[in-house]
Protein backbone atom coordinates (compact mmCIF):
# COMPACT_ATOMS: atom_id res chain seq x y z
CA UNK A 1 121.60 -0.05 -85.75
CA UNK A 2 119.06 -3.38 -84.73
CA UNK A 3 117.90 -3.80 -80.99
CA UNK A 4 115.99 -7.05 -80.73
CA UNK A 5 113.04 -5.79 -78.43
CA UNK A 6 110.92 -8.56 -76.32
CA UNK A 7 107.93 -7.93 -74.42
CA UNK A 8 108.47 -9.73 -71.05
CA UNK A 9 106.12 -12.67 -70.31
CA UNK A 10 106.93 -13.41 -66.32
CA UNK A 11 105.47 -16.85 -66.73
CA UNK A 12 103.99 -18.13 -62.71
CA UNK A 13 105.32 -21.98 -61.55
CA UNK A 14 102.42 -23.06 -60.17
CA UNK A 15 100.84 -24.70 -62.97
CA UNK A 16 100.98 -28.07 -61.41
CA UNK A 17 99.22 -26.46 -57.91
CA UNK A 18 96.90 -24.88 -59.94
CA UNK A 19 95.47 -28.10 -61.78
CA UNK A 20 95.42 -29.92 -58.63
CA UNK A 21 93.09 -27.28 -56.79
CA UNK A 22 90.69 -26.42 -59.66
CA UNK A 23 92.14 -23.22 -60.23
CA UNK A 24 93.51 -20.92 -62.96
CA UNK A 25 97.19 -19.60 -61.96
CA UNK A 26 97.59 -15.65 -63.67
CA UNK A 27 99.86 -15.40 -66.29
CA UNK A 28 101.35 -11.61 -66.11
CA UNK A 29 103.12 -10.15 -69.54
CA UNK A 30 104.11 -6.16 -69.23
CA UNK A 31 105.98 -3.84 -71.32
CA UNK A 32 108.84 -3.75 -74.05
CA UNK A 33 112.39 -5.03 -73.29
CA UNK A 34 115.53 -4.63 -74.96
CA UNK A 35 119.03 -4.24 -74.69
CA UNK A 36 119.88 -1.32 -72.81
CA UNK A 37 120.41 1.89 -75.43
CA UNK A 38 120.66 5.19 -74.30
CA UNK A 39 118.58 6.13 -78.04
CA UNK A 40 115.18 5.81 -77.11
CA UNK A 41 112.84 6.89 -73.97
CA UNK A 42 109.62 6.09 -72.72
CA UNK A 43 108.14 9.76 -72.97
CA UNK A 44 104.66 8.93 -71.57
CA UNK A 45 102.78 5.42 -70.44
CA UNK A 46 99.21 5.51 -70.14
CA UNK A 47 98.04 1.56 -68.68
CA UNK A 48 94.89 0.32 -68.09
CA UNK A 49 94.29 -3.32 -65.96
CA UNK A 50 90.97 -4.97 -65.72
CA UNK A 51 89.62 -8.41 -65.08
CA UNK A 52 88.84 -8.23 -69.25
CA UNK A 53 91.26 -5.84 -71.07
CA UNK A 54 94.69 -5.04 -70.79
CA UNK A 55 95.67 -1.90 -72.64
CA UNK A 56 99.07 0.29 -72.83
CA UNK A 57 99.69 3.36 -74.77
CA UNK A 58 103.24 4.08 -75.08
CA UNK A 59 105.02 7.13 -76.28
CA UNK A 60 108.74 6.52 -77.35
CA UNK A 61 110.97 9.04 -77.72
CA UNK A 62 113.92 8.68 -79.97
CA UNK A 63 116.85 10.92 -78.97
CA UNK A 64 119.34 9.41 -82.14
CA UNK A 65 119.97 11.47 -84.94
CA UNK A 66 118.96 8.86 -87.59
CA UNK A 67 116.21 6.63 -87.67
CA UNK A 68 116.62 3.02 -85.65
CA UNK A 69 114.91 -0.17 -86.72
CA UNK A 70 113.83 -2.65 -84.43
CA UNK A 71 112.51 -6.18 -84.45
CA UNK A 72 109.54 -6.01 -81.85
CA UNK A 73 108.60 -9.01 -80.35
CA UNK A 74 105.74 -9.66 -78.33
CA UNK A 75 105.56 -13.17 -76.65
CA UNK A 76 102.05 -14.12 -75.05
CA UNK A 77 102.80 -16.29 -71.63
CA UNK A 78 103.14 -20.12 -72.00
CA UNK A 79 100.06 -22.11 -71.50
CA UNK A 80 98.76 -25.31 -71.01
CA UNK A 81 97.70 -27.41 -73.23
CA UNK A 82 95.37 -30.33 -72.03
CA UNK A 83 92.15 -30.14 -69.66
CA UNK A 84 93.85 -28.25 -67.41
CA UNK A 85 91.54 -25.42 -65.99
CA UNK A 86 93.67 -22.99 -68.18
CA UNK A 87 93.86 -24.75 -71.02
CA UNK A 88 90.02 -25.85 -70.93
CA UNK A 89 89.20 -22.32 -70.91
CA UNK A 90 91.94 -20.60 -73.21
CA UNK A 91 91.08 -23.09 -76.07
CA UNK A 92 87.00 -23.69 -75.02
CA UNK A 93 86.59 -19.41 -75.31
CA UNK A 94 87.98 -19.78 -78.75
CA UNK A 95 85.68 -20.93 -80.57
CA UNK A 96 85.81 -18.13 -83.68
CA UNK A 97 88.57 -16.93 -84.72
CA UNK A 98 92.58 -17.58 -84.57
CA UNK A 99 93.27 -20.29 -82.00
CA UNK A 100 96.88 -19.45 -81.20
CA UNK A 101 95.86 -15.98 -80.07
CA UNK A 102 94.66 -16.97 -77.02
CA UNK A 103 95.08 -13.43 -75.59
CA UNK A 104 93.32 -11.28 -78.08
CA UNK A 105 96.66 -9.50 -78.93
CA UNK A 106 96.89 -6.45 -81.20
CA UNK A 107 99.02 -3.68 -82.03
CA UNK A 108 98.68 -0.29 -83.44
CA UNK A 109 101.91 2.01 -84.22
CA UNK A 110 101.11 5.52 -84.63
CA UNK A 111 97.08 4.81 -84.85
CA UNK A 112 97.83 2.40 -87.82
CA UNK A 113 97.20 -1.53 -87.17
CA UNK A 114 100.07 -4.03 -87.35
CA UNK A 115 99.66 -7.29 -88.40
CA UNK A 116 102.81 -9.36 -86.95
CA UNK A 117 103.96 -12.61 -88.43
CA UNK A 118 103.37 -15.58 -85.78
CA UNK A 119 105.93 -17.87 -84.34
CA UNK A 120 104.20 -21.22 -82.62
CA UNK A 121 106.79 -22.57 -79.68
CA UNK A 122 106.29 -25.92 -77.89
CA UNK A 123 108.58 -25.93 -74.76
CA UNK A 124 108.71 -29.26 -72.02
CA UNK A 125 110.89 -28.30 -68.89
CA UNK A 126 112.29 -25.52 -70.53
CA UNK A 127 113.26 -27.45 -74.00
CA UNK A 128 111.82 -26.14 -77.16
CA UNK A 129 110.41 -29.26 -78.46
CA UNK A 130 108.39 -28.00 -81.55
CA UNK A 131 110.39 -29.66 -84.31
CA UNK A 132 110.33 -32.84 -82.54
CA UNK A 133 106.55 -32.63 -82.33
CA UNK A 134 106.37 -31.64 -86.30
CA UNK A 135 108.55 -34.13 -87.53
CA UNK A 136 106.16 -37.02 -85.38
CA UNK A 137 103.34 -35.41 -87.17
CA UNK A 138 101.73 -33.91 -83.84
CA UNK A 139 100.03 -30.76 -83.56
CA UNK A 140 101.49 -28.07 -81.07
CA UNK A 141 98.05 -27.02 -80.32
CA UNK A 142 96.46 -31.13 -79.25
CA UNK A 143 92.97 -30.61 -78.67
CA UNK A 144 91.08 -33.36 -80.90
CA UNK A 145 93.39 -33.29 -83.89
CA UNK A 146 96.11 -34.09 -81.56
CA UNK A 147 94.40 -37.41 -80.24
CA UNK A 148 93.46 -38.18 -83.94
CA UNK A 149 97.43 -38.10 -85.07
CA UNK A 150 98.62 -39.62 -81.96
CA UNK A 151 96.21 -42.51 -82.66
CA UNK A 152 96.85 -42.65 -86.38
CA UNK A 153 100.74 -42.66 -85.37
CA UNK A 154 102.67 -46.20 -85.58
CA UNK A 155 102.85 -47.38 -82.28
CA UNK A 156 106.25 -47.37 -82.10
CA UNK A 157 106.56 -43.55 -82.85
CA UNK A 158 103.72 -43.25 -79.54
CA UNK A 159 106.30 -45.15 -77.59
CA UNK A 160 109.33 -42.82 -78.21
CA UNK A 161 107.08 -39.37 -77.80
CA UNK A 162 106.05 -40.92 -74.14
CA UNK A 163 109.07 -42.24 -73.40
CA UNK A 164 110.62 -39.07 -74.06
CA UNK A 165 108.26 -37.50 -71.83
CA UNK A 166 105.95 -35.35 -74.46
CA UNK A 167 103.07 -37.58 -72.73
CA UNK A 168 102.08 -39.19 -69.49
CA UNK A 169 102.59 -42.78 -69.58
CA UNK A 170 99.56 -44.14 -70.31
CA UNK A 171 97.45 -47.09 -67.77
CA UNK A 172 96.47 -49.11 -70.74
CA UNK A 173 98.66 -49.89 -73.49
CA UNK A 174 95.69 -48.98 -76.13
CA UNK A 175 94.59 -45.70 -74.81
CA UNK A 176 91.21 -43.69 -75.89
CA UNK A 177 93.36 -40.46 -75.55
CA UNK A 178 96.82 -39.03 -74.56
CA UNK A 179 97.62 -36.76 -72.54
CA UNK A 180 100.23 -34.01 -73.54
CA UNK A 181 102.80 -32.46 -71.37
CA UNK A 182 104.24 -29.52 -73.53
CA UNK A 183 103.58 -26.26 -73.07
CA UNK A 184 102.70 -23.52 -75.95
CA UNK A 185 103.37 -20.39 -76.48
CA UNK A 186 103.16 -17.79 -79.77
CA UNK A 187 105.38 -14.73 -80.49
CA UNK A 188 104.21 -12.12 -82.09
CA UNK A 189 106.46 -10.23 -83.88
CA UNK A 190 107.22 -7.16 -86.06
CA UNK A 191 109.56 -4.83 -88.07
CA UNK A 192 109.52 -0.87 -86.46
CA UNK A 193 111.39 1.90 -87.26
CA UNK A 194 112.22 4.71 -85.10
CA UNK A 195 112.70 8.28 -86.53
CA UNK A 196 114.14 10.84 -84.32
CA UNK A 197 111.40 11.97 -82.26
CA UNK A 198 107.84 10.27 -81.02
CA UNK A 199 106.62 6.80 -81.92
CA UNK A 200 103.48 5.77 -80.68
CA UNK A 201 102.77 2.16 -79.57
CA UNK A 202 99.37 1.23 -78.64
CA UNK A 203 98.85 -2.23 -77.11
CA UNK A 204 96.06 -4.21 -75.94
CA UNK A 205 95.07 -8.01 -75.16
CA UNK A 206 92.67 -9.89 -72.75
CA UNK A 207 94.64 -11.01 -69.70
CA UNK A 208 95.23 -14.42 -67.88
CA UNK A 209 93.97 -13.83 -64.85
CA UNK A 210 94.05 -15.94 -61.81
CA UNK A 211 90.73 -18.06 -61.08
CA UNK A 212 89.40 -19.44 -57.63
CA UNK A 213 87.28 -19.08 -54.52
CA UNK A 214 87.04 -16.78 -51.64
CA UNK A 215 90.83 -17.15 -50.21
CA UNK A 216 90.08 -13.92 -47.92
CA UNK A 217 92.34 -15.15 -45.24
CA UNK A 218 95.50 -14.23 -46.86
CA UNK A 219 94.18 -10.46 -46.63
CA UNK A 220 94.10 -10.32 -42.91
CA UNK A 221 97.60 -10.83 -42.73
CA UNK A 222 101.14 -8.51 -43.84
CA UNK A 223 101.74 -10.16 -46.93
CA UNK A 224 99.35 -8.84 -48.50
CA UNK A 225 99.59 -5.28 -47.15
CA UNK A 226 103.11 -5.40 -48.87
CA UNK A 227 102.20 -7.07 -52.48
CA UNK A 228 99.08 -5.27 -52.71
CA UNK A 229 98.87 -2.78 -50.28
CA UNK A 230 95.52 -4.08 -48.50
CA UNK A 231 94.63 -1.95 -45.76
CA UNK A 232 91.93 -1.77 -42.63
CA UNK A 233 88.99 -0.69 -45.02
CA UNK A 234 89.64 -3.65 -47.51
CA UNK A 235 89.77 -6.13 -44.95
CA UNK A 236 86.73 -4.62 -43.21
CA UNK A 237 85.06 -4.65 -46.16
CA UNK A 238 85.79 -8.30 -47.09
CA UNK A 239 84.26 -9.44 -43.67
CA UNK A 240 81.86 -7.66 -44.37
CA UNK A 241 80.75 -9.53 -47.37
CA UNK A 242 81.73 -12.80 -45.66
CA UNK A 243 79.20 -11.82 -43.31
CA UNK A 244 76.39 -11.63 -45.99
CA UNK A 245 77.20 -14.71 -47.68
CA UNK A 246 78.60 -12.39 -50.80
CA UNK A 247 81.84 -12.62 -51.02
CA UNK A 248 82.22 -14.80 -54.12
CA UNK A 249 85.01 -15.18 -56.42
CA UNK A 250 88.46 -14.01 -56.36
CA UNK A 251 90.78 -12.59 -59.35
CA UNK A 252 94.22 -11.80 -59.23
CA UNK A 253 95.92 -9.92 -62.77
CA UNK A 254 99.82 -9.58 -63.07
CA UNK A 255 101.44 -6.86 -64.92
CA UNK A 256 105.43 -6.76 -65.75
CA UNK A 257 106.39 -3.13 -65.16
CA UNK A 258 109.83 -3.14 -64.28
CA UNK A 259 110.84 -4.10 -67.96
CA UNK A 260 110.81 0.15 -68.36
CA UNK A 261 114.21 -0.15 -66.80
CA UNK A 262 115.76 -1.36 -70.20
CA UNK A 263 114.72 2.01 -71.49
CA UNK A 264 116.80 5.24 -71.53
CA UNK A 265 115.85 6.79 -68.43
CA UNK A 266 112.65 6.81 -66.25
CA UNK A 267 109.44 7.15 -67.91
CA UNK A 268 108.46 11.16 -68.47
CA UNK A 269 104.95 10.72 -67.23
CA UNK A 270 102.99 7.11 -66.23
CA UNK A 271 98.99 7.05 -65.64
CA UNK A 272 97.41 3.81 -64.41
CA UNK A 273 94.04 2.77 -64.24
CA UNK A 274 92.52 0.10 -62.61
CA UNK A 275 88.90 -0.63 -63.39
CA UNK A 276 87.13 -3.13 -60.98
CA UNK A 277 83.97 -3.83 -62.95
CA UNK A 278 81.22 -3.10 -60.77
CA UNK A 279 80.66 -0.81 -58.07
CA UNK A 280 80.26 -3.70 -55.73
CA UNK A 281 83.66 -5.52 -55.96
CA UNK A 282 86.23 -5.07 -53.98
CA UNK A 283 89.83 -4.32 -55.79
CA UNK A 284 93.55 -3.75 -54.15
CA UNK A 285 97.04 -2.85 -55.46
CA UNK A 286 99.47 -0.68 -54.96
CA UNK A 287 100.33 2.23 -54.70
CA UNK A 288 97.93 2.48 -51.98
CA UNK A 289 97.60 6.13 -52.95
CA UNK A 290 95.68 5.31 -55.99
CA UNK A 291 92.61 7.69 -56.13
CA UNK A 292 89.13 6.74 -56.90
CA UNK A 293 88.02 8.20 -60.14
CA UNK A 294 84.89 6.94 -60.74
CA UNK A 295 82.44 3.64 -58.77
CA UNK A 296 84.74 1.68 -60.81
CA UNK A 297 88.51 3.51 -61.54
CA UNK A 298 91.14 4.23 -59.85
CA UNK A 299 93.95 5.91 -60.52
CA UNK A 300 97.59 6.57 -59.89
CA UNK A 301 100.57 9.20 -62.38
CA UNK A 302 103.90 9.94 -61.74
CA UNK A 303 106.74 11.92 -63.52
CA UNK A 304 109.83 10.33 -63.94
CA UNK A 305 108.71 7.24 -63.01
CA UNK A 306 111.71 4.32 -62.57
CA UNK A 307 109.70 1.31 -61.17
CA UNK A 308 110.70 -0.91 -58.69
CA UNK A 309 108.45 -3.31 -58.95
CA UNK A 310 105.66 -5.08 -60.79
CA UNK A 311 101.61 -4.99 -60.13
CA UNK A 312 99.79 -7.60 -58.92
CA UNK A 313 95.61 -6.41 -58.64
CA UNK A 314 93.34 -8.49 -56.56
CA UNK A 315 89.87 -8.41 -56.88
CA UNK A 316 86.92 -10.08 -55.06
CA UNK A 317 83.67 -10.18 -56.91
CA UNK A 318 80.43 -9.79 -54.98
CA UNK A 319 78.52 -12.48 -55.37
CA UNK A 320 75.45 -11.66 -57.60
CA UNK A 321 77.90 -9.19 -59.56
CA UNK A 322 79.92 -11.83 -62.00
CA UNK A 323 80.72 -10.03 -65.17
């Protein structure tokens, strides 16, 4: 028996906002997903968040009598491509090692590493386009090898790729450089067998996070008491900083969590962590009843844990306490 197993990738539309304001929109992936099966559980989840790390330690328990073997897929969130703020720094911060893992993934089953084949995707409005790209001769990731084959490329083949939108139209009709409107994407991917009883899966990866500047006025108000449970002593403690000419910038990481519904059952135990940093920066999410572990860790468990919703963090970083 096969399950093809994703990890979901809840990719945010505002790109286009993001790129006009000068800032980085998050880009939130979470756990497995699969078609429903009432073979296998999620016996224990252990998840840390932080503004540099993202790591999840699952426990599967299989309940079948024989052994089932999955595909596991893990796709990292599209991305930009161009001098976008996200692209500039996904692409810029990689300057050693593999390009197209732009999120630092890696795997582990059972304290043994993986090494999962790669798939490359390019994808405009939705459309995979990365076959048209190959057969033009284009790089999926552009960067400067990308302007060097679109300038090496007949013009007539430069014509057809911006007619058919891979490009902005260009002002002059011999450009210094193109501008490419795909996005990419890489899925990672791997063969897993399940014998009856545990598997361990150990993920981790550096997160997209989003990027920008103080924004504290959304905190005074509801909304954000309901998506990440803000209360009075955040908010005081944002004016606070305001105040003092520290309140500097502002970080916001998305995690998928109600992918554990696919599972069978609710998840036996679930630990989260959320690390802040520093001492001095501020952090919210819910649950609000999170408990303070350490000047930097929080911490929330529950048994039998069906979530309802995903996490969105926030934090603020005192200014003079950047990472």
């Amino acid at each position: 028996m096969r399950f093809c197993f994703l990890v979901a990738a809840a990719l945010a539309a505002v790109l286009g906002a993001a790129r006009a304001n000068g800032v980085m929109s998050e880009e939130p992936a979470g756990g497995l997903v699969f078609k429903k099966t009432d073979a296998i559980a999620i016996a224990s989840e252990e998840l840390f968040l932080s503004m540099d790390q993202v790591r999840v330690s699952y426990v599967y328990q299989s309940k079948a009598a024989a052994t089932q073997n999955a595909t596991i897929s893990f796709p990292l969130p599209e991305v930009e491509i161009d001098d976008s703020p996200l692209g500039s720094f996904l692409f810029a911060t990689q300057q050693s090692g593999d390009l197209r893992n732009y999120m630092k993934f890696a795997v582990t089953v059972d304290g043994k590493p993986v090494a999962p084949r790669l798939r490359e995707v390019a994808r405009l409005h939705g459309k995979d386009v990365t076959a048209r790209l190959r057969a033009a001769g284009i790089p999926l990731i552009f960067l400067d090898k990308g302007q060097e084959a679109m300038r090496r490329a007949p013009k007539q083949v430069r014509d057809v790729l911006i007619r058919e939108e891979l490009f902005e139209k260009p002002n002059d009709p011999e450009p210094s450089s193109y501008s490419p409107r795909w996005k990419y994407q890489v899925v990672y991917q791997w063969e897993q067998a399940f014998p009856p009883g545990p598997t361990r899966v150990d993920i981790r990866y550096r997160p997209i996070t989003g990027d920008g500047q103080d924004f504290g006025d959304f905190y005074s108000g509801p909304e954000a008491t309901q998506r990440n449970c803000v209360d009075d002593a955040f908010r005081n403690a944002l004016k606070r900083r305001r105040a003092a000419g520290k309140l500097g910038d502002r970080l916001t990481l998305g995690y998928v969590l109600k992918t554990a519904q696919h599972w069978s059952g609710p998840i036996g135990r679930f630990r989260l962590v959320v690390d802040k940093g520093r001492p001095e920066n501020l952090v919210a999410f819910c649950p609000a009843s999170a408990k303070k572990i350490s000047d930097t860790q929080f911490e929330w468990t529950a048994t039998n844990f069906s979530p309802e919703r995903d996490i969105e963090v926030v934090f603020f970083i005192e200014r003079g306490a950047e990472q």
